[in-house]
Structures are given as structure tokens and as C-alpha cells.
N, C-alpha and C. Protein backbone atom coordinates (compact mmCIF):
# COMPACT_ATOMS: atom_id res chain seq x y z
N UNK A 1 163.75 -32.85 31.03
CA UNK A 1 163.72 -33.24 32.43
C UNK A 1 165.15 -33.24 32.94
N UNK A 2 165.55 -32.22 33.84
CA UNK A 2 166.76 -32.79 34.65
C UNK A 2 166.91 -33.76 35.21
N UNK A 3 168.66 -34.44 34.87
CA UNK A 3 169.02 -35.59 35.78
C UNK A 3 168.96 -34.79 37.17
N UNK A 4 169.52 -36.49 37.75
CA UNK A 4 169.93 -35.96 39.56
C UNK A 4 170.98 -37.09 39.55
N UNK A 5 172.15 -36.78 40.67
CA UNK A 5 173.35 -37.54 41.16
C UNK A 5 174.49 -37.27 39.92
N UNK A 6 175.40 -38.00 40.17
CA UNK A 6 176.75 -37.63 39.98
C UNK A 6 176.91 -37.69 38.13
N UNK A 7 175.71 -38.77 37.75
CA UNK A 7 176.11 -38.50 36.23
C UNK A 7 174.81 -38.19 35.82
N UNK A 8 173.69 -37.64 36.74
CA UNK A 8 172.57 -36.78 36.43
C UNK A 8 171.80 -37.46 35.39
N UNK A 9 171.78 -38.70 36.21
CA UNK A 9 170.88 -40.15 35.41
C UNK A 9 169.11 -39.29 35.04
N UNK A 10 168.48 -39.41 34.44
CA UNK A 10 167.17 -39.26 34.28
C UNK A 10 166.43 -40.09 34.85
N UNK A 11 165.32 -39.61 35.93
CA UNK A 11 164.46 -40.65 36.76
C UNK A 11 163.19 -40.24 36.25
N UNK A 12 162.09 -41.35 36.08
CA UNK A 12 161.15 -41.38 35.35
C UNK A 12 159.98 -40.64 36.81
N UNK A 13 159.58 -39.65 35.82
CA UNK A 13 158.73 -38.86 37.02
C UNK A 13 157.52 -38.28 35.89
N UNK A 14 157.10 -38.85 34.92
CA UNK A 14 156.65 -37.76 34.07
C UNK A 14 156.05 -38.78 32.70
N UNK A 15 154.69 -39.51 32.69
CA UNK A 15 154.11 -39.85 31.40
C UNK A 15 153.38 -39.29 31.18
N UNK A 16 153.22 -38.70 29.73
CA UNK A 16 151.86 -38.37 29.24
C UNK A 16 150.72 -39.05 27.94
N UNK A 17 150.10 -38.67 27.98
CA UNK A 17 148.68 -39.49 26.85
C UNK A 17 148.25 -38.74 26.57
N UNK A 18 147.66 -38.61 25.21
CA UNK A 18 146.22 -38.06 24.69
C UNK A 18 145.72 -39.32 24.92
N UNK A 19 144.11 -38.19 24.96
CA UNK A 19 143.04 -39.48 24.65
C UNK A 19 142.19 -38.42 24.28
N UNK A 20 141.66 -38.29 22.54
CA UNK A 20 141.25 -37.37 21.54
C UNK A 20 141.84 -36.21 21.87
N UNK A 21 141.06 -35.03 22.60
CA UNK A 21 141.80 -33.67 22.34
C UNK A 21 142.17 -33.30 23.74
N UNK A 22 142.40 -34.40 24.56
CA UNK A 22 142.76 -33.96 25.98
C UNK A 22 143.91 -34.72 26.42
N UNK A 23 145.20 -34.01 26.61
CA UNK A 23 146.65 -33.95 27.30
C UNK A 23 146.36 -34.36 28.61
N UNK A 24 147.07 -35.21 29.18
CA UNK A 24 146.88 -35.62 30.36
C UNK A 24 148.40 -36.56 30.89
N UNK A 25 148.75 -35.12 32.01
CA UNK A 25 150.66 -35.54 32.63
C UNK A 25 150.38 -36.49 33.99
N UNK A 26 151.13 -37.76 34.23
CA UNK A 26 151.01 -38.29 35.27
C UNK A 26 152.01 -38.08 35.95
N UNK A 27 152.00 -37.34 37.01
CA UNK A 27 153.75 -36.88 37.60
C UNK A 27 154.08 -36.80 38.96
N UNK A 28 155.23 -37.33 39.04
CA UNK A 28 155.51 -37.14 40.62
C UNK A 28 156.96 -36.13 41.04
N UNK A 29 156.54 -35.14 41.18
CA UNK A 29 157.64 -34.23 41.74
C UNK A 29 158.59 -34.65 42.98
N UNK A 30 159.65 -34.59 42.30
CA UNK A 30 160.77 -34.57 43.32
C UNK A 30 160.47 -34.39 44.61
N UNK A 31 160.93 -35.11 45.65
CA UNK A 31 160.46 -34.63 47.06
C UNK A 31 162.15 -34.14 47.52
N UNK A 32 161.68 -32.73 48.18
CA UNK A 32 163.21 -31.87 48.39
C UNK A 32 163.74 -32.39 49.25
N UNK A 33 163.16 -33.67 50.47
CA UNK A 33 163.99 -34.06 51.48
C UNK A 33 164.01 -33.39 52.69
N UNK A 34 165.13 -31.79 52.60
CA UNK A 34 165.21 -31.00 53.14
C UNK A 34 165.62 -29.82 52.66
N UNK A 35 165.65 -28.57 52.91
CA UNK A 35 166.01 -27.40 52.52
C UNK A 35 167.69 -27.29 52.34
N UNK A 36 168.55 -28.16 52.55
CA UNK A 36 169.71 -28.11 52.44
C UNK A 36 170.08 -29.23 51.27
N UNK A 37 169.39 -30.42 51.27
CA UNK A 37 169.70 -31.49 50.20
C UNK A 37 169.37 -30.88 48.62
N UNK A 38 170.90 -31.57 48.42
CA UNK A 38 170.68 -31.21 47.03
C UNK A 38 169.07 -31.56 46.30
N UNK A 39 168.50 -32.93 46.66
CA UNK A 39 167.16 -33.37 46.05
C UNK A 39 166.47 -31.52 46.30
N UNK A 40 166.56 -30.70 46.64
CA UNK A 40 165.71 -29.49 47.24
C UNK A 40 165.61 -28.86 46.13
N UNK A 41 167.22 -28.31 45.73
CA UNK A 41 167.49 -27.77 44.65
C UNK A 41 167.15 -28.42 43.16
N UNK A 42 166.89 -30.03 42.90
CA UNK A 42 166.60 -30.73 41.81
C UNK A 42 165.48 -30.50 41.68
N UNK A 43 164.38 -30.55 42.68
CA UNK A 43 162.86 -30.09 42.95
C UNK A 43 162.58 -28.95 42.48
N UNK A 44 163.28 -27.47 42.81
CA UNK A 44 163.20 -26.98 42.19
C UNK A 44 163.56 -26.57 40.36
N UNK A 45 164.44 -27.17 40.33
CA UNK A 45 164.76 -27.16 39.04
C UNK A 45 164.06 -28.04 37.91
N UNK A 46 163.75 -29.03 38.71
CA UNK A 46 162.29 -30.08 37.88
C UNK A 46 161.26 -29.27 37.54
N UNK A 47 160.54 -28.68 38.54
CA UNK A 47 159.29 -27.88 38.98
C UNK A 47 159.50 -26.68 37.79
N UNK A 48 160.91 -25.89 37.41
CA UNK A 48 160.71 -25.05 36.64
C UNK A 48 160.95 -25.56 35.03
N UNK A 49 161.71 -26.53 35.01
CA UNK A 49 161.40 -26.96 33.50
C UNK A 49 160.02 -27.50 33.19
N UNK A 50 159.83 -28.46 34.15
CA UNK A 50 158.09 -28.81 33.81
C UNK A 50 157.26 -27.09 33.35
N UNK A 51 157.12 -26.23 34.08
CA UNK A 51 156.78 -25.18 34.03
C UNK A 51 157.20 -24.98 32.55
N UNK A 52 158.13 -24.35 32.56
CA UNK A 52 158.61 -24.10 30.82
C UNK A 52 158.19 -25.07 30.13
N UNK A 53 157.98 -26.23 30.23
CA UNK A 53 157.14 -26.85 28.64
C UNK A 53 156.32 -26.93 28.92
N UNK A 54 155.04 -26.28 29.79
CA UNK A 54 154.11 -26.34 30.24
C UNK A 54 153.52 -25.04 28.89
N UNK A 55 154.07 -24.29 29.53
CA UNK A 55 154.00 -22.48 28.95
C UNK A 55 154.02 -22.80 27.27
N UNK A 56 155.13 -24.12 26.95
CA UNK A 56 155.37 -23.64 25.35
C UNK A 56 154.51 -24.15 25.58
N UNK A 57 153.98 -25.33 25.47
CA UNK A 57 152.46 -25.86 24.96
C UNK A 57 151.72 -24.92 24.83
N UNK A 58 150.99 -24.71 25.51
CA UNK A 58 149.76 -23.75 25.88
C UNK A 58 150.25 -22.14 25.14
N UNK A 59 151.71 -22.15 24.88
CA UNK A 59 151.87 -20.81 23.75
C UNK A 59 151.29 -21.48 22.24
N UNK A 60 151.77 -22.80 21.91
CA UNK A 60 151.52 -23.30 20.66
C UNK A 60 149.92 -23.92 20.55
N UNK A 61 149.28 -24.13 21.38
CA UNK A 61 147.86 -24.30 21.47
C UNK A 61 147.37 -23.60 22.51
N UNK A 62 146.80 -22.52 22.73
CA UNK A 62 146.26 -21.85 23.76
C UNK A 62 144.87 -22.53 24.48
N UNK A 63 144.20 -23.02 23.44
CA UNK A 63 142.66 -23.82 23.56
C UNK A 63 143.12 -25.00 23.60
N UNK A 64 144.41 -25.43 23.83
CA UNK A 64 144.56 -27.66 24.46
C UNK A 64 143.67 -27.26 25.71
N UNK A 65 143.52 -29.01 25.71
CA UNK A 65 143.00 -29.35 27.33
C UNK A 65 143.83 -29.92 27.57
N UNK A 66 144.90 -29.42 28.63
CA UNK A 66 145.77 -30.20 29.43
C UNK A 66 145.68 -30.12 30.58
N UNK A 67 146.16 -30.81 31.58
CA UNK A 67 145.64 -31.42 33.18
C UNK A 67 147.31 -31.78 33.32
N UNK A 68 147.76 -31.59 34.39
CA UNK A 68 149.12 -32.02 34.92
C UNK A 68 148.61 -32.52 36.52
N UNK A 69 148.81 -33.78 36.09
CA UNK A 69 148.29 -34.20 37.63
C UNK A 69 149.34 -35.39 38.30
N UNK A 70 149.12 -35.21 39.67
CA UNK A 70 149.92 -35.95 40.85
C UNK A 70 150.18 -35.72 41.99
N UNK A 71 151.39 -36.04 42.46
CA UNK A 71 151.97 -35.82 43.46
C UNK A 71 153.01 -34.61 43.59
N UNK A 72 152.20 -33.23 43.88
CA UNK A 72 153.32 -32.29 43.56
C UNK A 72 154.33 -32.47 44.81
N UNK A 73 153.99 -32.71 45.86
CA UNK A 73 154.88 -32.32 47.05
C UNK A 73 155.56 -30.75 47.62
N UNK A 74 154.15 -30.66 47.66
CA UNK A 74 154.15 -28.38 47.69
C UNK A 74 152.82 -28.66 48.13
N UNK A 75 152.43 -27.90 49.66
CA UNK A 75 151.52 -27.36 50.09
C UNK A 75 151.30 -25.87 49.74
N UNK A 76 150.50 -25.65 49.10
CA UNK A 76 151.02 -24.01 48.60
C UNK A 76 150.04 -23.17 49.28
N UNK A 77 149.36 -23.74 50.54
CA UNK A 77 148.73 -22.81 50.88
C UNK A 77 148.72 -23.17 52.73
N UNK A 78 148.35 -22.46 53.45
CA UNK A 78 148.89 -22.77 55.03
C UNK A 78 148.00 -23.85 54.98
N UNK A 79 146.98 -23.78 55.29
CA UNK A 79 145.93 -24.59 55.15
C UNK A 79 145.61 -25.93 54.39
N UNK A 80 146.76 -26.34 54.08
CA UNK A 80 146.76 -27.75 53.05
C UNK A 80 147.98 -28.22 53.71
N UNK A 81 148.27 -28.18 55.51
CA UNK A 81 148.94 -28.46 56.13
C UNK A 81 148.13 -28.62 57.50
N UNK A 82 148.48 -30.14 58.07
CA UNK A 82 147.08 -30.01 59.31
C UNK A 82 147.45 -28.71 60.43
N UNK A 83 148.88 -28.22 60.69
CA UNK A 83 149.74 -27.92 61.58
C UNK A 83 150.60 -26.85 60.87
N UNK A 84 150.46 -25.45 60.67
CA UNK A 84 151.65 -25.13 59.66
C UNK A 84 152.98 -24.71 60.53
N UNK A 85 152.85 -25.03 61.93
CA UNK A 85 153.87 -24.47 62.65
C UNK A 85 154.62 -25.74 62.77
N UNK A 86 154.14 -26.93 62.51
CA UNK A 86 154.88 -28.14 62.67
C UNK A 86 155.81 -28.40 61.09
N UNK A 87 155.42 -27.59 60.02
CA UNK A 87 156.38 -27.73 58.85
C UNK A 87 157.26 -26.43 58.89
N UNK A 88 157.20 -25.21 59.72
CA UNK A 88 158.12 -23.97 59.47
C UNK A 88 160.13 -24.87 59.51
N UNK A 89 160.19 -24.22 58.01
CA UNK A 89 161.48 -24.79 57.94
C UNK A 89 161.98 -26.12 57.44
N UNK A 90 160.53 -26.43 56.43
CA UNK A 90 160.44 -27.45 56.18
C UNK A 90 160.13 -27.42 54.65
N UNK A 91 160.17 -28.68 54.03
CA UNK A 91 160.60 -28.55 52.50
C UNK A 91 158.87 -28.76 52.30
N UNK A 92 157.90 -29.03 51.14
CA UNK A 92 156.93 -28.83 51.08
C UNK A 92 155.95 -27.30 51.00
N UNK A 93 156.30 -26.46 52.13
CA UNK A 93 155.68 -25.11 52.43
C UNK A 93 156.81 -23.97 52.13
N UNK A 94 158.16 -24.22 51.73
CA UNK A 94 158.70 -23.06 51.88
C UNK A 94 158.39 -22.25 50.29
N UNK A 95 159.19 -21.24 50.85
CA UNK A 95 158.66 -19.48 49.60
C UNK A 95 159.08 -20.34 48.46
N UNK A 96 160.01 -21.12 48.23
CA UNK A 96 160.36 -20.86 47.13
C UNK A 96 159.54 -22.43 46.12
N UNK A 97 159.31 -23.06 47.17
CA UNK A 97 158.56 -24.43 46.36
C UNK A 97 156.89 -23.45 45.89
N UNK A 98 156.78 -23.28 47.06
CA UNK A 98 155.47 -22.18 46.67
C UNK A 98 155.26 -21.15 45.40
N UNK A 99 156.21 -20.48 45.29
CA UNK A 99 156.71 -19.76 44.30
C UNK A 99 156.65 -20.65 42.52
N UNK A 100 157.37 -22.01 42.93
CA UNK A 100 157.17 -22.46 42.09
C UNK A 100 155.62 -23.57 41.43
N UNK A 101 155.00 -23.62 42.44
CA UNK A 101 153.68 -23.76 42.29
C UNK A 101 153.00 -22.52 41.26
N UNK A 102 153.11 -21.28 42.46
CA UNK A 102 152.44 -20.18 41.81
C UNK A 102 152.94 -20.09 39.85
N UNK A 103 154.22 -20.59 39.75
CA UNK A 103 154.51 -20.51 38.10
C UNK A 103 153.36 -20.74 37.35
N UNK A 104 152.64 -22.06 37.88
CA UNK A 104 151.52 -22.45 36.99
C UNK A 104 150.72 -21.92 36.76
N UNK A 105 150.12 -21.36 37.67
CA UNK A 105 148.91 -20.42 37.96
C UNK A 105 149.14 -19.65 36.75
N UNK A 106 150.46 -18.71 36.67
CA UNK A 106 151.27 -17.80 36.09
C UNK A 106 150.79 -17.84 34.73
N UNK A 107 151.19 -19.09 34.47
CA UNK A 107 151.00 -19.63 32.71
C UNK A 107 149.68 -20.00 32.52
N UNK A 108 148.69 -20.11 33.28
CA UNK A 108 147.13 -20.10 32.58
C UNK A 108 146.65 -21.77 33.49
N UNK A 109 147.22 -22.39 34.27
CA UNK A 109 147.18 -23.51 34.59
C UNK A 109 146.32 -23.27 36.06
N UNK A 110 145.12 -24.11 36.35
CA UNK A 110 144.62 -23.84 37.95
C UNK A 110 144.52 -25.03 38.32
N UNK A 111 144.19 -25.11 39.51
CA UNK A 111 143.71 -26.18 40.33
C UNK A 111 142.54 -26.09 40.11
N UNK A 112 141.69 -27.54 39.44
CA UNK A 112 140.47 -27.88 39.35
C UNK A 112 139.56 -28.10 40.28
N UNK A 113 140.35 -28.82 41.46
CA UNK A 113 139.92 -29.55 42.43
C UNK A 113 139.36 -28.47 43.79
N UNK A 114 140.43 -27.66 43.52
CA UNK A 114 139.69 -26.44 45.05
C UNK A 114 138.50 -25.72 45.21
N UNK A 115 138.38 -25.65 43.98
CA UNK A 115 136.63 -24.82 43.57
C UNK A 115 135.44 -25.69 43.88
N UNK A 116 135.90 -27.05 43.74
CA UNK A 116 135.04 -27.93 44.29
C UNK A 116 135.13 -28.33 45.40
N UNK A 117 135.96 -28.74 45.86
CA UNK A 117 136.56 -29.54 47.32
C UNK A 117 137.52 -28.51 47.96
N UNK A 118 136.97 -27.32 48.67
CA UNK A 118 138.07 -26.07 49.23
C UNK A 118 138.89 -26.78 50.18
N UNK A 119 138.32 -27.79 51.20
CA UNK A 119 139.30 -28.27 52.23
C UNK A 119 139.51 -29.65 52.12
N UNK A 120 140.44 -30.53 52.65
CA UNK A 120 140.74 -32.01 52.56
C UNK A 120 142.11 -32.32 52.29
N UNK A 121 142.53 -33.17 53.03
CA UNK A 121 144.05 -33.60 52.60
C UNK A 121 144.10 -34.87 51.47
N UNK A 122 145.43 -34.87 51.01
CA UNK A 122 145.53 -36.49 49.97
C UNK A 122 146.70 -37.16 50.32
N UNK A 123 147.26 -37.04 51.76
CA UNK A 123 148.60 -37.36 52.24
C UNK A 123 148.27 -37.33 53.58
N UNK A 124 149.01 -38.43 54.41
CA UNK A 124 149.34 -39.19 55.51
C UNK A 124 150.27 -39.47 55.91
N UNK A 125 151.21 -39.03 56.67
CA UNK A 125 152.11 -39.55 56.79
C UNK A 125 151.93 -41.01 57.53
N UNK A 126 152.65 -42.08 58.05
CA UNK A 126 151.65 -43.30 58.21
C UNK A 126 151.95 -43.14 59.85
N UNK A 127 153.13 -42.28 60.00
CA UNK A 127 153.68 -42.42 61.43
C UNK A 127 152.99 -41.84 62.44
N UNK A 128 153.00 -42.24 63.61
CA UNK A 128 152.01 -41.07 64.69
C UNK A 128 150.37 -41.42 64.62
N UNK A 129 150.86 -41.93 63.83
CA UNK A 129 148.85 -42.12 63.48
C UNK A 129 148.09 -40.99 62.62
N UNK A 130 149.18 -40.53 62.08
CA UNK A 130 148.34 -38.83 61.19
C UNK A 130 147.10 -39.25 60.64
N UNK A 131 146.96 -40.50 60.12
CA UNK A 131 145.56 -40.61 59.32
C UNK A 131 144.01 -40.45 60.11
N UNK A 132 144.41 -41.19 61.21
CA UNK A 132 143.25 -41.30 62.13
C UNK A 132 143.29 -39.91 62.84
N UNK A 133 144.00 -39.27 62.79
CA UNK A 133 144.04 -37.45 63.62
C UNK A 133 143.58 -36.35 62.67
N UNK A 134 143.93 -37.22 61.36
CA UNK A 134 143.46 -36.81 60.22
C UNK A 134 144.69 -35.10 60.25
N UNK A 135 145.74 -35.63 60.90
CA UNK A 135 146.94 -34.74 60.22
C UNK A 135 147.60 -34.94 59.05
N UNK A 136 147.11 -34.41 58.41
CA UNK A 136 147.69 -34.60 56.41
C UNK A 136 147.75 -33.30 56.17
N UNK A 137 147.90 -33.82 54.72
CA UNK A 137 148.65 -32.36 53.86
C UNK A 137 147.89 -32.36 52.52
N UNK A 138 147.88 -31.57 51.79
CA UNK A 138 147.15 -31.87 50.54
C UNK A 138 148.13 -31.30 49.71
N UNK A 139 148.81 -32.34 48.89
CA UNK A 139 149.83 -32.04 48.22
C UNK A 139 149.78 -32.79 46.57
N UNK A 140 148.64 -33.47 46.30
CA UNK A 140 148.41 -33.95 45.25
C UNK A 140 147.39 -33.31 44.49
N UNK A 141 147.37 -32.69 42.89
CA UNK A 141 146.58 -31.66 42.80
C UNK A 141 146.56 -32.52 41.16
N UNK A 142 145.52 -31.74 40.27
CA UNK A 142 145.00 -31.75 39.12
C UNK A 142 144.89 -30.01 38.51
N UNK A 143 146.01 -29.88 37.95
CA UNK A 143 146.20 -28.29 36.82
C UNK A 143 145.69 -28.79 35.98
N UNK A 144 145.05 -27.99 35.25
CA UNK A 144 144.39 -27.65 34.44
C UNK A 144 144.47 -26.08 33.59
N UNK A 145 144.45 -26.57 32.33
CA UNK A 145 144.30 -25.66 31.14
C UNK A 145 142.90 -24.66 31.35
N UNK A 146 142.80 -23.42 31.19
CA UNK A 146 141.87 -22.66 30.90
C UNK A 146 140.49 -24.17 30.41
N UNK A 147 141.16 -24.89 28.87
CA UNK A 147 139.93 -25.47 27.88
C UNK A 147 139.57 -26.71 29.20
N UNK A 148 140.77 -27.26 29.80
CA UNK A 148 140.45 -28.76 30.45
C UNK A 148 139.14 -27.84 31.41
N UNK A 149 139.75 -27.01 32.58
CA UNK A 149 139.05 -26.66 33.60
C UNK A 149 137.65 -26.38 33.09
N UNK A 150 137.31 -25.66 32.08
CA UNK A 150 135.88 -25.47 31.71
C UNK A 150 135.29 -26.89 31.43
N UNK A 151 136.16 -28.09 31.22
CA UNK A 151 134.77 -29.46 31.01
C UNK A 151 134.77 -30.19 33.00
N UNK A 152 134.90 -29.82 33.39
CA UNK A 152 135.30 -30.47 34.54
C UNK A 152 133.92 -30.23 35.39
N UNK A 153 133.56 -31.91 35.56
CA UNK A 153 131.98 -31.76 36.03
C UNK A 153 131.86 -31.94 37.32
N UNK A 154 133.03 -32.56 37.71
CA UNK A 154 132.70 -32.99 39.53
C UNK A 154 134.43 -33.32 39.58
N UNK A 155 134.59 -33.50 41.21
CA UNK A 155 135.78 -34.06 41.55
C UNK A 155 135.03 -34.80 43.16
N UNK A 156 136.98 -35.31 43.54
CA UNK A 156 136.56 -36.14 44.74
C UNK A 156 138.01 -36.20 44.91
N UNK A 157 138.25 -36.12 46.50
CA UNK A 157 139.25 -36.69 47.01
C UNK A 157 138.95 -37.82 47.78
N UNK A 158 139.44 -39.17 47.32
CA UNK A 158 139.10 -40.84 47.81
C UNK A 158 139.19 -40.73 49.40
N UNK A 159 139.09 -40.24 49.74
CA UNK A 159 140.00 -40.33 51.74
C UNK A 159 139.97 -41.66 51.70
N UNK A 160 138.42 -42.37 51.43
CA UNK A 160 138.79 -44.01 51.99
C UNK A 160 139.38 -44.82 51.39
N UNK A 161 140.28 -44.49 50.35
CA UNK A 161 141.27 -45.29 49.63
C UNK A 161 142.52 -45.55 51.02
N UNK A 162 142.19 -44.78 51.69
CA UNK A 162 143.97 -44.67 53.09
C UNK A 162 143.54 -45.73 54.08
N UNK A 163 142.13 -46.53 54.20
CA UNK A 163 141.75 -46.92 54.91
C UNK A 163 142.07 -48.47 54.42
N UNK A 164 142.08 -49.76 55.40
CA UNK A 164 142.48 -50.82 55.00
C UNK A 164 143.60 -51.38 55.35
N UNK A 165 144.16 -52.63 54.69
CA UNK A 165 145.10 -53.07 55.15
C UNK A 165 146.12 -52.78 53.83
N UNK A 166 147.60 -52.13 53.96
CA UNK A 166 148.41 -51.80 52.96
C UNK A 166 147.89 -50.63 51.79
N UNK A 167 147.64 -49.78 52.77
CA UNK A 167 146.83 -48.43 51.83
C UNK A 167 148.37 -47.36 51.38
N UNK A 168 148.14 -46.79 50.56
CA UNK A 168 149.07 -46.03 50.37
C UNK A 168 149.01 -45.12 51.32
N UNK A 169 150.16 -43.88 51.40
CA UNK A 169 150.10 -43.06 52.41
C UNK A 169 149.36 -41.52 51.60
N UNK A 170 149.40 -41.87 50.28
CA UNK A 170 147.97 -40.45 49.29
C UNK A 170 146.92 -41.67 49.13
N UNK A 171 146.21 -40.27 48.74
CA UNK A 171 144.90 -41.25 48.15
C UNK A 171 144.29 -40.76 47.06
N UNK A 172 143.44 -40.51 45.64
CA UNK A 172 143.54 -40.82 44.89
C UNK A 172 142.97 -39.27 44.93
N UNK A 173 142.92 -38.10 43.99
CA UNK A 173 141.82 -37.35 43.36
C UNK A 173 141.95 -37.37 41.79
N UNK A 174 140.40 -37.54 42.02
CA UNK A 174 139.85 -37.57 40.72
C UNK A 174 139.07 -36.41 40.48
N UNK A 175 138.99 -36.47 38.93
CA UNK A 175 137.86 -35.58 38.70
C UNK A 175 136.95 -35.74 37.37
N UNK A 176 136.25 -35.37 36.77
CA UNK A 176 135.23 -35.96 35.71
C UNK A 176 135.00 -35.07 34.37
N UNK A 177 135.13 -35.37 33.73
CA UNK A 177 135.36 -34.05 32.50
C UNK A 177 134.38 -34.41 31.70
N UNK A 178 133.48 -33.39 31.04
CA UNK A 178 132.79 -33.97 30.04
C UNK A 178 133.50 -33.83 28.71
């Protein structure tokens, strides 16, 4: 894991568990800030080492079930943006966070959740009222291994987890594996 700042401290973004023969990453990707902040460039550079020990795994066990799930902070598709003309130039949607999404794909890793649930956001910003306009982003995802994705019986994105008093600004997806 790359540090960040001046003595490139290590920030905890990244636990994992077995539980029997299934790998499971809890992670929160760097948010780039902006296209000029250094955090942009750490994002990317997080995003591609995760990637690289993603790949050895899955070179040294091809049949694991692993799941890398969280908060990527990458819309990687126009459409997992309520507005995509309101992010042009903005960290989240650009080529190259995208790009580094697509890595996963690359190495054998998918999104579980889209085959089931094609549209829906898991992010709010709290300002403006995005929740109730239902302007979000869907930036929290569940990868999956070739072996994980084949047990995967259902999913759900919580929407009414955002609802309430002191809700987070994501909300939870799950999904169900046999």
C-alpha cells in the first residue's frame, strides 16, 4: 500500500478476512479531491497496486473466491452519475480513474452487483438536497473473482439506509453468496 504526505505515512484503507474458502477486501479508495491534488495522483497509485496484488492472487489461485468491496470513488460509467455534465473535469469520472477501474475487469475481477441491480446510486452528497432529487452517484461496488461471482444469489442496494436522522452519505450494498 502506498504512503501519502511528506513522510508517506500508511493510512489504513484496506482489511481483509477469510471466512473458509472465500477472500473478502473491505476498502476505501483514496478520494482524488481534484485532478490537480496530489491525493489524485495517490488514488491513482493506490488503485494500481491494489490491482497488482489483486492479479498475483488470482495468478497463484485462479479458482479463490475473492470479492474486493467498498467505496471505490470512480463512477466508471456515465450513468452511475445523476448529471454527467455536472462532474466534466471532475475527479471520480475522469479517463484515467476509469481506466483504472477497467484494470480489474482486466485481471478476471467483475462487478457482481450490475447484472442484478443495472441502475441505482450508493452516494449522496448531503448538500443541495441530492438525496431527495435522488442526485447520486454509484461509486461503491462488490468485484468479484470469476469462483466468488458464480455463488452470488441475490444483491441489494440499501437506499433506505440514507434515510433518517444521521444517515451516512453511502448506503450499504450487499450481496448473498451461497
Amino acid at each position: 500500500m502506498p504512503g501519502f504526505g511528506p513522510e508517506l505515512a500508511e493510512e489504513a484503507r484496506a482489511i481483509g478476512a477469510t471466512f473458509e474458502d472465500v477472500r473478502l477486501w473491505s476498502l476505501y479508495i483514496p478520494n482524488g479531491r481534484t485532478l490537480e491534488d496530489p491525493h489524485y495522483e495517490y488514488k491513482l497509485n493506490w488503485l494500481d497496486r491494489l490491482a497488482a496484488a489483486s492479479a498475483e492472487w488470482l495468478e497463484h489461485d485462479p479458482s479463490q473466491s475473492l470479492a474486493l468491496m467498498g467505496d471505490f470513488n470512480i463512477a466508471p460509467l456515465d450513468t452511475d452519475v445523476w448529471d454527467m455534465d455536472e462532474f466534466i473535469g471532475s475527479t471520480h469520472v475522469s479517463q484515467a480513474e476509469r481506466d483504472a477501474f477497467e484494470a480489474f475487469e482486466q485481471i478476471g475481477l467483475t462487478d457482481v452487483v450490475r447484472p442484478l441491480i443495472p441502475d441505482g446510486y450508493t452516494y449522496w452528497d448531503y448538500q443541495q438536497l441530492r438525496f431527495p432529487k435522488n442526485e447520486g452517484m454509484r461509486i461503491d461496488f462488490i468485484l468479484g473473482s470469476e469462483a466468488f461471482a458464480e455463488r452470488v444469489t441475490s444483491a441489494e442496494i440499501v437506499r433506505d439506509e440514507r434515510k433518517g436522522e444521521g444517515p451516512s452519505d453511502h448506503v450499504p450494498v450487499v450481496v448473498d453468496i451461497d
